[in-house]
Structure formats: structure tokens, C-alpha cells
N, C-alpha and C. Protein backbone atom coordinates (compact mmCIF):
# COMPACT_ATOMS: atom_id res chain seq x y z
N UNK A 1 9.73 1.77 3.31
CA UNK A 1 9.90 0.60 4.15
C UNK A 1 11.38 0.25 4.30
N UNK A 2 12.77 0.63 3.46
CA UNK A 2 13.89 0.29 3.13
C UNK A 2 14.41 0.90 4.51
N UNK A 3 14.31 1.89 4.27
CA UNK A 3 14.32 2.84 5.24
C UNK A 3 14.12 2.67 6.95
N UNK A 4 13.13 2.09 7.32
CA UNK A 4 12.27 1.72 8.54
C UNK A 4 13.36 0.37 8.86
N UNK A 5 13.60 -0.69 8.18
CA UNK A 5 14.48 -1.61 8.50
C UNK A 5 16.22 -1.05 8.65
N UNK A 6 16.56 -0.13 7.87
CA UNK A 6 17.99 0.15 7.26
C UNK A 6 18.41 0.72 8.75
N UNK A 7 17.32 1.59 9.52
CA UNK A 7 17.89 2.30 10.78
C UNK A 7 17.30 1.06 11.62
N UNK A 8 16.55 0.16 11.67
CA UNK A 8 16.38 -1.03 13.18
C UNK A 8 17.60 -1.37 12.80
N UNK A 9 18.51 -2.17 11.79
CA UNK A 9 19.32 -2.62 11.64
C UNK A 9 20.82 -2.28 12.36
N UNK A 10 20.75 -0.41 12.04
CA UNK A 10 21.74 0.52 12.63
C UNK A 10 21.88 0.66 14.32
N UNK A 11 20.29 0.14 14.77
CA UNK A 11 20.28 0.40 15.98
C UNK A 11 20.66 -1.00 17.20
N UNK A 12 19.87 -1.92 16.27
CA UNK A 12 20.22 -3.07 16.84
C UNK A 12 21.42 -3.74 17.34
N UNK A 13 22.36 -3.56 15.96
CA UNK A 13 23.97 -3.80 16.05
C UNK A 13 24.65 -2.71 16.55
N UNK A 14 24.11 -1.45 17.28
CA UNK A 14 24.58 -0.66 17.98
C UNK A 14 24.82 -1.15 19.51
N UNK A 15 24.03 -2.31 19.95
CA UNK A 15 23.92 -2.28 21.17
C UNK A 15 24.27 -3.79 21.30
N UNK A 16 25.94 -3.92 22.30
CA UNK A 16 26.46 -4.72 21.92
C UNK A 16 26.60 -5.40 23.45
N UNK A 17 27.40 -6.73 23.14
CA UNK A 17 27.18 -7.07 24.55
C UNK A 17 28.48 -7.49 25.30
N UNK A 18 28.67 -7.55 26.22
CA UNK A 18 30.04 -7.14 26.65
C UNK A 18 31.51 -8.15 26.35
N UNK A 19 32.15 -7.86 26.07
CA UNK A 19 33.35 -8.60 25.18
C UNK A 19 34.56 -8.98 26.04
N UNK A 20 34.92 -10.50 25.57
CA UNK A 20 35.57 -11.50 26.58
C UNK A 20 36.92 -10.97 26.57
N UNK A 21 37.01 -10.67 27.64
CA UNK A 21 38.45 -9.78 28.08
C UNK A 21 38.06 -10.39 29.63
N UNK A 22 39.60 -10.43 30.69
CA UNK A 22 39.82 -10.79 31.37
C UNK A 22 41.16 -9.66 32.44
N UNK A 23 40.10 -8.41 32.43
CA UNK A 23 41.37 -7.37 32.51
C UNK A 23 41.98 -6.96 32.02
N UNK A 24 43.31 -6.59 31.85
CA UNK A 24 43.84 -6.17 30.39
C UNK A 24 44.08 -7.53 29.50
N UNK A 25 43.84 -8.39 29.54
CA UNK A 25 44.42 -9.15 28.78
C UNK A 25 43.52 -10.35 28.16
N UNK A 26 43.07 -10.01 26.77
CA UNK A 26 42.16 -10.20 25.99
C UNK A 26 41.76 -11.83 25.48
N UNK A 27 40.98 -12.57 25.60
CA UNK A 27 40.96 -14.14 25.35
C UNK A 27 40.74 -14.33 23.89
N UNK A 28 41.83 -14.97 23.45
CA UNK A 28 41.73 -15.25 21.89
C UNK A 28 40.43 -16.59 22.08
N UNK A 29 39.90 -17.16 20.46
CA UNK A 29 39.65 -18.13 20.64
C UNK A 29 40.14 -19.86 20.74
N UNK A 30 41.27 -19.53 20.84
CA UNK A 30 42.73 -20.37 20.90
C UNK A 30 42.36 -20.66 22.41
N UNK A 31 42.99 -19.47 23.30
CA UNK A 31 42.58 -19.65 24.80
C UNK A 31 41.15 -20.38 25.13
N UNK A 32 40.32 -19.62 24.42
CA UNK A 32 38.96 -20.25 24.92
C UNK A 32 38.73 -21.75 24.24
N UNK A 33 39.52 -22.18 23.23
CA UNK A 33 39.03 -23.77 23.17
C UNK A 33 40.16 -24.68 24.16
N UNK A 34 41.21 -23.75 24.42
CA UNK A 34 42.22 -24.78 25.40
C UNK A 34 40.95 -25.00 27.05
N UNK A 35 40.54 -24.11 27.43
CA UNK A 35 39.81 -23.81 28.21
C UNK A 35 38.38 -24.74 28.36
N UNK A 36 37.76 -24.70 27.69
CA UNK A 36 36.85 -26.20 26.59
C UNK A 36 37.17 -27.36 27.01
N UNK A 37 38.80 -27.70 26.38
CA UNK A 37 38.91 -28.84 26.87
C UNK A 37 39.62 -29.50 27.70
N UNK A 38 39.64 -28.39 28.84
CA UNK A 38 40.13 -28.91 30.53
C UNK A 38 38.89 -29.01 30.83
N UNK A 39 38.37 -28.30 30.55
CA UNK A 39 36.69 -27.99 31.30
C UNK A 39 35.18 -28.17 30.54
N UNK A 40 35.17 -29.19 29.37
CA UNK A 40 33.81 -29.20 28.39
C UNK A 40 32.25 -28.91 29.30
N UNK A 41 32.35 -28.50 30.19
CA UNK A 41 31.04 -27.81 30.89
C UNK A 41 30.88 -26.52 31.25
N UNK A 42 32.20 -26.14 31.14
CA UNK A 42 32.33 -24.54 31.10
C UNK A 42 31.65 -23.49 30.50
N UNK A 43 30.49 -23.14 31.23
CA UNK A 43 29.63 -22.25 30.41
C UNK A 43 29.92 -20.59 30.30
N UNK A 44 31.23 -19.92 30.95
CA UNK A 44 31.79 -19.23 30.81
C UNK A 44 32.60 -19.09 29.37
N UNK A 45 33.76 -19.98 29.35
CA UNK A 45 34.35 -20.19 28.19
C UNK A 45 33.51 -20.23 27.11
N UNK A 46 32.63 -21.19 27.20
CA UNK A 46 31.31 -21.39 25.87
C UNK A 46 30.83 -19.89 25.57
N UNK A 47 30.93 -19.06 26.60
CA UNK A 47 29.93 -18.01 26.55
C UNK A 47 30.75 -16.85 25.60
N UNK A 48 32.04 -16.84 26.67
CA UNK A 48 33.04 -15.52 25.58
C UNK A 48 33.77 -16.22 24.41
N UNK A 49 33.56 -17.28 24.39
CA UNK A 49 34.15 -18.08 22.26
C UNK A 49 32.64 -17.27 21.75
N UNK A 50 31.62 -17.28 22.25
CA UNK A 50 30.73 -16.87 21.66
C UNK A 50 30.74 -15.27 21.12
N UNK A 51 30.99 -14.94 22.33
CA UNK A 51 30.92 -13.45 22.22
C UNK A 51 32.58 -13.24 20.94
N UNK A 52 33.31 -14.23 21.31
CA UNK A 52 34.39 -13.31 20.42
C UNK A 52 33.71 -13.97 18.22
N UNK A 53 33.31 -15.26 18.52
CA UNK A 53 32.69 -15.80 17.50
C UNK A 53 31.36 -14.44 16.69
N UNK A 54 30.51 -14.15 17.58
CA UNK A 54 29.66 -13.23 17.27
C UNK A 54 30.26 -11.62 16.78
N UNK A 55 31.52 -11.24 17.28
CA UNK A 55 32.10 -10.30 16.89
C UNK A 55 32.90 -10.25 15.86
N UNK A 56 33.26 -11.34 15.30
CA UNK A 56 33.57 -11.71 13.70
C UNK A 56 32.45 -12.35 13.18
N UNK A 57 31.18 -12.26 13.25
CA UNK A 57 29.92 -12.28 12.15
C UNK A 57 29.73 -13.51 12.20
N UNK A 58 30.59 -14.30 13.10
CA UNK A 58 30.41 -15.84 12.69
C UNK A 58 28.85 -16.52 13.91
N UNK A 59 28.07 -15.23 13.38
CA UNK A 59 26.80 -16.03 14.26
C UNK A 59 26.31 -18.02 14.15
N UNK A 60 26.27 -18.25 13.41
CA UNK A 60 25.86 -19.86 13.55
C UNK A 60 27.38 -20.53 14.64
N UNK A 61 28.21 -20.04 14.47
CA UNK A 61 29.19 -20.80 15.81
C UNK A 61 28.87 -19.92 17.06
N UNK A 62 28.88 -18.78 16.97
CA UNK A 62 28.50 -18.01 18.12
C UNK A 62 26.98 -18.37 19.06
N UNK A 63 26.24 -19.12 18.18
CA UNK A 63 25.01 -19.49 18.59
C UNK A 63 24.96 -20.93 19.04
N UNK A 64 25.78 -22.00 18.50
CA UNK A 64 26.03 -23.05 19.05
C UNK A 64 26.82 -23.08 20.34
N UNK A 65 27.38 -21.62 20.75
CA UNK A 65 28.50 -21.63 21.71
C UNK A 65 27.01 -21.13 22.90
N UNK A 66 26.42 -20.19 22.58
CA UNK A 66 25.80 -19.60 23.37
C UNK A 66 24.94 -20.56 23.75
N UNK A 67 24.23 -21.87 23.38
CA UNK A 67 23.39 -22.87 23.46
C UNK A 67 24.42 -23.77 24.31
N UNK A 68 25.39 -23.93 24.32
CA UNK A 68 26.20 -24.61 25.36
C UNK A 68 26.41 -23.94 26.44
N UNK A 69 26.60 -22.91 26.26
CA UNK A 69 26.64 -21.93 27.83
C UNK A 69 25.22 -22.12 28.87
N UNK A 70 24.38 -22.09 27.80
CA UNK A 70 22.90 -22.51 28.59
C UNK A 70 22.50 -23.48 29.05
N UNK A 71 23.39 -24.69 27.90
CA UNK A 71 23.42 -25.77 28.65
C UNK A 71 23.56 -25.99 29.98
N UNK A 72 24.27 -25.31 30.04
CA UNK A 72 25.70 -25.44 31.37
C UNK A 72 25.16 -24.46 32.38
N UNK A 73 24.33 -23.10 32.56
CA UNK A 73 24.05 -21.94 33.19
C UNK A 73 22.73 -21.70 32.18
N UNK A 74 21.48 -22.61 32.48
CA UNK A 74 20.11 -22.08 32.03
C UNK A 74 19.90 -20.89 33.24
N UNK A 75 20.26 -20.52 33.97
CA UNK A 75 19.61 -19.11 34.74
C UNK A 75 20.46 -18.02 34.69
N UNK A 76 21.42 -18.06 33.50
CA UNK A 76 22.17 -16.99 33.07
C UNK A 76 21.95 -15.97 32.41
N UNK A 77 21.11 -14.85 32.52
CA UNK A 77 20.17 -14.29 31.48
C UNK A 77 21.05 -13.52 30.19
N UNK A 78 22.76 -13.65 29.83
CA UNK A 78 23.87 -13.03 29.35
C UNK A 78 23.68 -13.69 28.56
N UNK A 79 23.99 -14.87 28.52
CA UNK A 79 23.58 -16.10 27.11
C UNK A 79 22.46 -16.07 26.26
N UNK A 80 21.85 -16.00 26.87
CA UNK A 80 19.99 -15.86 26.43
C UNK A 80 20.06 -14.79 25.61
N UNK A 81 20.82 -13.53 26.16
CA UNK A 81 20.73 -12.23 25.69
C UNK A 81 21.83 -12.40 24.19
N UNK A 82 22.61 -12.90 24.68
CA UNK A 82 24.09 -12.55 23.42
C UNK A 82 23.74 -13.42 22.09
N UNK A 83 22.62 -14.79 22.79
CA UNK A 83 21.92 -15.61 21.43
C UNK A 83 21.12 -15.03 20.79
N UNK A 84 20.35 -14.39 21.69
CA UNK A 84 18.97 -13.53 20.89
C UNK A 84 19.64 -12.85 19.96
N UNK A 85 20.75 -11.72 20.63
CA UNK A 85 21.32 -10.59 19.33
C UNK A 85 22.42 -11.49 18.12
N UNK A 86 22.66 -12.84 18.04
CA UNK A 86 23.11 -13.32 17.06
C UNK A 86 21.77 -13.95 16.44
N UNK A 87 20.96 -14.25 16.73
CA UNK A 87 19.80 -14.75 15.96
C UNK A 87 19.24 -13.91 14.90
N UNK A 88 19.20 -12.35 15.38
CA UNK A 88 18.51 -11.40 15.28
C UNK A 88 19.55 -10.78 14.23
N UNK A 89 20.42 -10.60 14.27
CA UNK A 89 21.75 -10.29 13.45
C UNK A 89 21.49 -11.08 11.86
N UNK A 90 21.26 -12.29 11.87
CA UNK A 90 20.93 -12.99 11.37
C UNK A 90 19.38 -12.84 10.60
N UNK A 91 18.96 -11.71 11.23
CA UNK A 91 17.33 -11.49 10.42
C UNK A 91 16.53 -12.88 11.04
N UNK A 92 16.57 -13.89 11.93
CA UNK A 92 16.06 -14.86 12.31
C UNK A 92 15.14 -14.92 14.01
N UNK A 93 14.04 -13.97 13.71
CA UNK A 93 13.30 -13.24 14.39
C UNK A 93 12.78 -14.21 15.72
N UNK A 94 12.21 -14.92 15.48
CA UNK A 94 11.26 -15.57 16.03
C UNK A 94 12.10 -16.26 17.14
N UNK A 95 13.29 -17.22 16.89
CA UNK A 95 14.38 -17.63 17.72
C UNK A 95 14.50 -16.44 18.70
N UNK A 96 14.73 -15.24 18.09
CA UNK A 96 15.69 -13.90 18.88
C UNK A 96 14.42 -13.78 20.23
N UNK A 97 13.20 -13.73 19.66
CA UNK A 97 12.16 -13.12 20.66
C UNK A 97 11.89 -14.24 21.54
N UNK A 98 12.09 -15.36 21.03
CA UNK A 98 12.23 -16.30 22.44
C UNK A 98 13.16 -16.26 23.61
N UNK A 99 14.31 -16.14 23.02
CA UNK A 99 15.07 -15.94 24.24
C UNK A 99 15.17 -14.62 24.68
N UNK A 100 14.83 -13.92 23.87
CA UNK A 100 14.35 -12.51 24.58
C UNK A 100 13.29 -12.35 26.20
N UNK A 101 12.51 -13.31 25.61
CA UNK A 101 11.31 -13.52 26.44
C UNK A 101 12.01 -14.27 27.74
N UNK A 102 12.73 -14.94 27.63
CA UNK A 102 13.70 -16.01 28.58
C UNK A 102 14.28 -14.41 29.08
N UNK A 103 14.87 -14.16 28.85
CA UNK A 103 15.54 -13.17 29.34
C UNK A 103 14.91 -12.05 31.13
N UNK A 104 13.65 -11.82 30.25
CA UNK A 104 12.47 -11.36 30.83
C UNK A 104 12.18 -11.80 31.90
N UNK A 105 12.00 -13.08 31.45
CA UNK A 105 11.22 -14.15 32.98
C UNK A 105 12.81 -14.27 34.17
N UNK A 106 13.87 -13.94 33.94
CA UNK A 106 14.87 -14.00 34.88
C UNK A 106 15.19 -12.50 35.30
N UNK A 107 15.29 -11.72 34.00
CA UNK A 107 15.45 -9.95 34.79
C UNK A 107 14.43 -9.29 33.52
N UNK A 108 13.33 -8.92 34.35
CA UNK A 108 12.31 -8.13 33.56
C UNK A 108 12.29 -6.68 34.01
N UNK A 109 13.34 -6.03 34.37
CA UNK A 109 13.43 -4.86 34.58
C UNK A 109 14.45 -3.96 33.36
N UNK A 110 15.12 -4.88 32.52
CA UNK A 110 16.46 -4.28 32.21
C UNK A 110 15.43 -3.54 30.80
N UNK A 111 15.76 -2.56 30.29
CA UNK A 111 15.18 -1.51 29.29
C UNK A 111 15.66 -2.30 27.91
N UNK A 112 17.33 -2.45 27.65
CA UNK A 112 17.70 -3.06 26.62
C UNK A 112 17.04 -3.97 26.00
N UNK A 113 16.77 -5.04 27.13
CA UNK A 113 15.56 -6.18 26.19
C UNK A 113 14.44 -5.98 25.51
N UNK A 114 13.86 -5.89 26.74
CA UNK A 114 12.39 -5.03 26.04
C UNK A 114 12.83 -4.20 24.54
N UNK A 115 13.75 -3.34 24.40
CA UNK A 115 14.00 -2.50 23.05
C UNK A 115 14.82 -3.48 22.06
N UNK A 116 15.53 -4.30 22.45
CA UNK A 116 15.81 -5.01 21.13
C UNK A 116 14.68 -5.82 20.90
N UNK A 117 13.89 -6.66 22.10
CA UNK A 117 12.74 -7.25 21.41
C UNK A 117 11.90 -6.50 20.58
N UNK A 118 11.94 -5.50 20.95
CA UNK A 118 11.08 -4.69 20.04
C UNK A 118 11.52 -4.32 18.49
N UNK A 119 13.18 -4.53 18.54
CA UNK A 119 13.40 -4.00 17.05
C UNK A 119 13.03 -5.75 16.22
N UNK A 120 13.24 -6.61 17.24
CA UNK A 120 12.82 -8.07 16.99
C UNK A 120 11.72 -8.27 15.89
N UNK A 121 10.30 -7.95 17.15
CA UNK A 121 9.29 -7.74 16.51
C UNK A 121 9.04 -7.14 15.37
N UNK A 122 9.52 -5.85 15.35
CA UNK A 122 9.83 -4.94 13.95
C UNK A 122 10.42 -5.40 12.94
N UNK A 123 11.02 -5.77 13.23
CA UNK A 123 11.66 -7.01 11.99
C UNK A 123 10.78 -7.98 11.49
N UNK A 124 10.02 -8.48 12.21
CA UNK A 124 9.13 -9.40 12.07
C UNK A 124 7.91 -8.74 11.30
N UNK A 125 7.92 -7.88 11.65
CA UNK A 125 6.25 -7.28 11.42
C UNK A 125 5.29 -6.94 11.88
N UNK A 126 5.60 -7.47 13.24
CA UNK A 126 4.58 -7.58 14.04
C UNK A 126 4.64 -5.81 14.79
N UNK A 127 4.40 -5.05 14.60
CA UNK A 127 4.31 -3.40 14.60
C UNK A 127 3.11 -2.91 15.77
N UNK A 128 2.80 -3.83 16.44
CA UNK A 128 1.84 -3.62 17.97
C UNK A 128 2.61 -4.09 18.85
N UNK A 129 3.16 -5.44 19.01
CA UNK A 129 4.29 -5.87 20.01
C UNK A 129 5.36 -5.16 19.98
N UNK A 130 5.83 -4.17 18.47
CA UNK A 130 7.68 -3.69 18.73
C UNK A 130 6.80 -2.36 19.43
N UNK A 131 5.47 -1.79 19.62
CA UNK A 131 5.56 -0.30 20.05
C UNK A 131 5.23 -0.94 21.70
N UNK A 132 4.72 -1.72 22.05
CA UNK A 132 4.59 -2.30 23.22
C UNK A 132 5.70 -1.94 23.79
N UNK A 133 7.09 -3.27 23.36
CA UNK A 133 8.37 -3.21 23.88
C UNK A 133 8.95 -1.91 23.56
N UNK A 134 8.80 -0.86 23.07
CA UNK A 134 8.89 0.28 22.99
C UNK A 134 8.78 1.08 24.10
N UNK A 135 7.57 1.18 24.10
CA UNK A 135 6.99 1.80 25.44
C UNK A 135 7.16 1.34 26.48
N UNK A 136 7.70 0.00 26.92
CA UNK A 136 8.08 -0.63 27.92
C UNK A 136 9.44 -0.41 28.35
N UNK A 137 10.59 -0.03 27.38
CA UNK A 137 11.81 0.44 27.35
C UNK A 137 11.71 2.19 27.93
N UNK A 138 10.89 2.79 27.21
CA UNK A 138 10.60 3.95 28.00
C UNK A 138 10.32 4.45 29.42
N UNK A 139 9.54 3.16 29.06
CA UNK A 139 8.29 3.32 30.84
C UNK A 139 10.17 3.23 32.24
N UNK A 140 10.84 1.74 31.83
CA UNK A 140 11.42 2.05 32.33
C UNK A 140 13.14 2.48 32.38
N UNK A 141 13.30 3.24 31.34
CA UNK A 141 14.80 4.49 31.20
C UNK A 141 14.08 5.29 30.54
N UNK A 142 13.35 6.77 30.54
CA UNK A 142 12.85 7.81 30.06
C UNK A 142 13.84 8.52 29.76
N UNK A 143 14.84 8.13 29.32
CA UNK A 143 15.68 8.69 28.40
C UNK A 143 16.23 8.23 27.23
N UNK A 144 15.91 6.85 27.48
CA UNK A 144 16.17 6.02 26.29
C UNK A 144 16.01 6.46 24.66
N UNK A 145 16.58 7.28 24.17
CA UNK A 145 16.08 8.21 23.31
C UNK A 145 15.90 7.17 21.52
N UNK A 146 16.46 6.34 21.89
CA UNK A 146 16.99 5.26 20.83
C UNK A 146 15.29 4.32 20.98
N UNK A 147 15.03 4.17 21.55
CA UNK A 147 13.12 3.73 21.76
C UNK A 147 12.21 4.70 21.32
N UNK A 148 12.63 5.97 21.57
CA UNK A 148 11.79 6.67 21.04
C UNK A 148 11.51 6.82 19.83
N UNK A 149 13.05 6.87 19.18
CA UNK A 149 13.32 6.84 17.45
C UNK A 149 12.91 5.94 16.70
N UNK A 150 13.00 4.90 17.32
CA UNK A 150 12.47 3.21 16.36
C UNK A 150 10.81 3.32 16.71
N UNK A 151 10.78 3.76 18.08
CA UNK A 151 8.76 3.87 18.30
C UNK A 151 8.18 4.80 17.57
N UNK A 152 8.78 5.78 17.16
CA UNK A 152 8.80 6.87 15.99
C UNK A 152 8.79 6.13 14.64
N UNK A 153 9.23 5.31 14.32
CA UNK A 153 9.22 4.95 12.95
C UNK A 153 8.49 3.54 12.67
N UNK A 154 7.98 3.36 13.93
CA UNK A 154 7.32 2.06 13.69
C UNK A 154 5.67 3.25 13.91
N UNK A 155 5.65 4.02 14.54
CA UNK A 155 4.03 5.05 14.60
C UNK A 155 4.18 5.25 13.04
N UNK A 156 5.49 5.82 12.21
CA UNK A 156 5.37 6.07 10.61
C UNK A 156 4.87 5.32 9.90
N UNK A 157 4.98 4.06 9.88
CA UNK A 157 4.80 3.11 9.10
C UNK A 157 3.29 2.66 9.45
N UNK A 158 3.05 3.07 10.49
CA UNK A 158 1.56 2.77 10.99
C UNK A 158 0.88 3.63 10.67
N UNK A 159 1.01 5.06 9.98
CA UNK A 159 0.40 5.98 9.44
C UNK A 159 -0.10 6.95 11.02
N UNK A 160 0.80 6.71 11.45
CA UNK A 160 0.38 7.88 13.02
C UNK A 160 1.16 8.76 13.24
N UNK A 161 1.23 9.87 11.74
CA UNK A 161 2.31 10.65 11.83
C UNK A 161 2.44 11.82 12.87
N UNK A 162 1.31 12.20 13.78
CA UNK A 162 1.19 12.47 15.08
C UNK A 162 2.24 12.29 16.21
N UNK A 163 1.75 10.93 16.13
CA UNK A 163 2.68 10.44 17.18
C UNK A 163 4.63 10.29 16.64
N UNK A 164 4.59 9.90 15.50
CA UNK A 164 5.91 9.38 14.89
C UNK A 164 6.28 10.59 15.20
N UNK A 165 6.04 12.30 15.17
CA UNK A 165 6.78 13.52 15.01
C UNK A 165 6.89 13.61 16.21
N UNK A 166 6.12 13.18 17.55
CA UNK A 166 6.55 13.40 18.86
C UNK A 166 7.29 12.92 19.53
N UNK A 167 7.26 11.64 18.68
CA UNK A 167 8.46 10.74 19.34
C UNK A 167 9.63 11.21 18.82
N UNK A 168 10.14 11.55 17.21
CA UNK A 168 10.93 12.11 16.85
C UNK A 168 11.75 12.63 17.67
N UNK A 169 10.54 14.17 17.74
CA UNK A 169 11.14 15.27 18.63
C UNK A 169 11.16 14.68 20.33
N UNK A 170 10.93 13.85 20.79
CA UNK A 170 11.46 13.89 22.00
C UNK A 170 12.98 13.19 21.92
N UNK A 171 13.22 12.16 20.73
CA UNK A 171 14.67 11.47 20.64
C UNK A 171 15.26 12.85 20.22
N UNK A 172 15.30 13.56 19.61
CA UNK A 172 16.28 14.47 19.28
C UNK A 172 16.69 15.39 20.43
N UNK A 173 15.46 15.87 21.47
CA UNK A 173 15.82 16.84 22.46
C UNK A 173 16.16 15.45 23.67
N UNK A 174 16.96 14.23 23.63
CA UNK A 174 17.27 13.25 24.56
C UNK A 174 18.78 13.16 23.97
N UNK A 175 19.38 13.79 22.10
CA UNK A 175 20.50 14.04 22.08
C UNK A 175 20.39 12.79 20.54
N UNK A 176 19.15 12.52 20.03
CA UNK A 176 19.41 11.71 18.67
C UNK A 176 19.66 12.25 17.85
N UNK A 177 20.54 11.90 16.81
CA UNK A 177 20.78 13.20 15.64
C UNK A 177 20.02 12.26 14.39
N UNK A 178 18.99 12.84 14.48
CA UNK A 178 17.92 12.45 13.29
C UNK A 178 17.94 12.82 12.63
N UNK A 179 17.32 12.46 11.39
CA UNK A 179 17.96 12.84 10.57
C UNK A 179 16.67 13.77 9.32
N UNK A 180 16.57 15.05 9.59
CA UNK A 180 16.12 15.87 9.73
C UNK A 180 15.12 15.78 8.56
N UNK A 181 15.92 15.80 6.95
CA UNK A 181 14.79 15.44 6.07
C UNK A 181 13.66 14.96 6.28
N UNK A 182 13.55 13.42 7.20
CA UNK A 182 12.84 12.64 7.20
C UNK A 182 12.07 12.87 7.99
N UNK A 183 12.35 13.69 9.18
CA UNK A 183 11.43 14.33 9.94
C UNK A 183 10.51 15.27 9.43
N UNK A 184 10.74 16.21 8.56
CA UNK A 184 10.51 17.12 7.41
C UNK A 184 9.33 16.48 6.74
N UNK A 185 9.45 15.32 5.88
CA UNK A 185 8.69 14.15 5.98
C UNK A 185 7.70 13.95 6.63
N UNK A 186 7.98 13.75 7.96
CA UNK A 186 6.89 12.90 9.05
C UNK A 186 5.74 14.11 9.59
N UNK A 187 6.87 15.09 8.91
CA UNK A 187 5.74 16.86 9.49
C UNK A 187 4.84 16.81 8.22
N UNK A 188 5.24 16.71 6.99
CA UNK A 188 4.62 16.79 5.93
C UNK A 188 3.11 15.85 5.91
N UNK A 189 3.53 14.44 6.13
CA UNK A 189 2.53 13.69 6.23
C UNK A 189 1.28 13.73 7.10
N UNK A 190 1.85 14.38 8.35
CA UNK A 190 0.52 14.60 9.59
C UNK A 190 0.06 15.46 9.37
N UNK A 191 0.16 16.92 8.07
CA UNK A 191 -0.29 17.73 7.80
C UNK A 191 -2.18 16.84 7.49
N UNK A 192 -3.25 17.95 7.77
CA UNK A 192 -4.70 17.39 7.33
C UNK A 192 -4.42 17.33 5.66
């Protein structure tokens, strides 16, 4: 089980969200509170203090920033998104899949959501909703090879070592470098 969380963890904080720069020339959070307070409705500024807040670990300010951005731009689905992955960062599931879900109801096409909700769920436990958003990340980028790997290890843990080895092998021939023992493993187990 150490295992099954240790790589959502690897994958989750792999997929990051885009960082407050302004062309070449990068916004401290100095700039962004001068910015604040010409403008305290500024849901831009609120948004990249967040993003630079969330990129030094400091999720609980990064999340109060991102809750002001929404304030300010509730049909912004970037905020929604950059709160969920500090919630979730945080191991604080249930928050993350809400605004995940927010996310959804404004752009329900994008693959990313659907797959972090899913490492969401997985985190949670809930191991029918993360293969859902799994398969929903697939359905739409069939290359997404990083869905396949976590839908692979959430079929392991479900004892569907069938499926966990197909998914495997389709992330590896999409370019995942898996990590082979464990596959070794997942062949072992689906043996009758």
C-alpha cells in the first residue's frame, strides 16, 4: 500500500500549474502584494502570490490566495485548479475533489483534471471513482500514459492483476519508465 500512495504522490506533484512570470521578467511576492494594494480585488495578483506561495510549500497561504482569486473571478477554472492541487498537496482530499468538480462544470474536456481527481480519489480511497477519472483521462488523451500507470495500480490494489499488467504495459509502450520489478510482481500475482 506504501508503495500505491509513494508513486500518486510522485505523480501528482509532477503536474504543475503554470508559474507567475510576466515574460522574461519574473513576479516576486513583494511585486504581487504592492499590486494587492493598488488593486485589493485583483484576482490575477491573488492568483500568481498563490502560485508563487504554492511553489515554496506554503499551501495554507497559497490557498487563502487562491480563494481570493475566486472571490474576485468565480468562472476562472485556473484558481479552482491551482487550489485543488494545494489542497491535495496537503493530503486534504475531499476540499481538492470539490474544486476539481468546479473545474469540470466550467471545462469538462481538459484530461489533467479528471487524472488528478483521480489521484484525489486515490488518496482518499475511494478506488471506483480514481479508475473512473482514470478512464475518463484516457477516453480523452489516449496517450496519457501517466493514467494508465496510476489506473494500473489502483486495478493492483483491487486485486485485478489482469488488468493492472495491461495497463502497465500500455504506460510503458506510451514511454513510462516503470519500474520493472514491480511489474514482475503484477505478472507474478495474475499468475492462476
Amino acid at each position: 500500500m506504501k508503495r500505491f500512495f509513494f508513486l500518486i504522490g510522485v505523480f501528482i506533484f509532477g503536474t504543475t500549474n503554470v508559474s507567475a512570470y510576466d515574460g522574461n521578467h519574473p513576479l516576486s511576492i513583494e511585486d504581487l502584494d504592492r499590486a494587492i494594494a493598488i488593486n485589493p480585488a485583483s484576482a490575477d495578483a491573488y492568483y500568481n502570490r498563490g502560485l508563487l506561495l504554492e511553489k515554496q510549500g506554503q499551501f495554507p497561504g497559497a490557498i487563502a490566495d487562491f480563494t481570493q482569486a475566486i472571490k474576485f473571478d468565480p468562472h476562472d477554472a485556473s484558481s479552482y485548479k491551482a487550489r485543488a492541487f494545494a489542497y491535495a498537496s496537503q493530503y486534504n482530499y475531499a476540499p481538492a475533489i470539490a474544486d476539481y468538480d468546479k473545474v469540470l462544470e466550467i471545462d469538462p474536456r481538459d484530461p489533467n483534471v479528471y487524472y488528478n481527481r483521480g489521484l484525489s480519489y486515490a488518496g482518499k480511497g475511494d478506488l471506483s471513482k480514481a479508475v473512473s477519472d482514470f478512464d475518463q483521462a484516457i477516453l480523452l488523451d489516449p496517450g496519457y500514459w501517466q493514467a494508465f500507470h496510476n489506473r494500473a495500480l489502483v486495478f493492483y490494489q483491487l486485486k485485478q492483476y489482469d488488468r493492472a499488467l495491461s495497463d502497465f504495459q500500455k504506460a510503458v509502450a506510451l514511454g513510462c519508465k516503470a519500474d520493472v520489478k514491480f511489474i514482475k510482481e503484477v505478472k507474478e500475482a495474475s499468475r492462476p
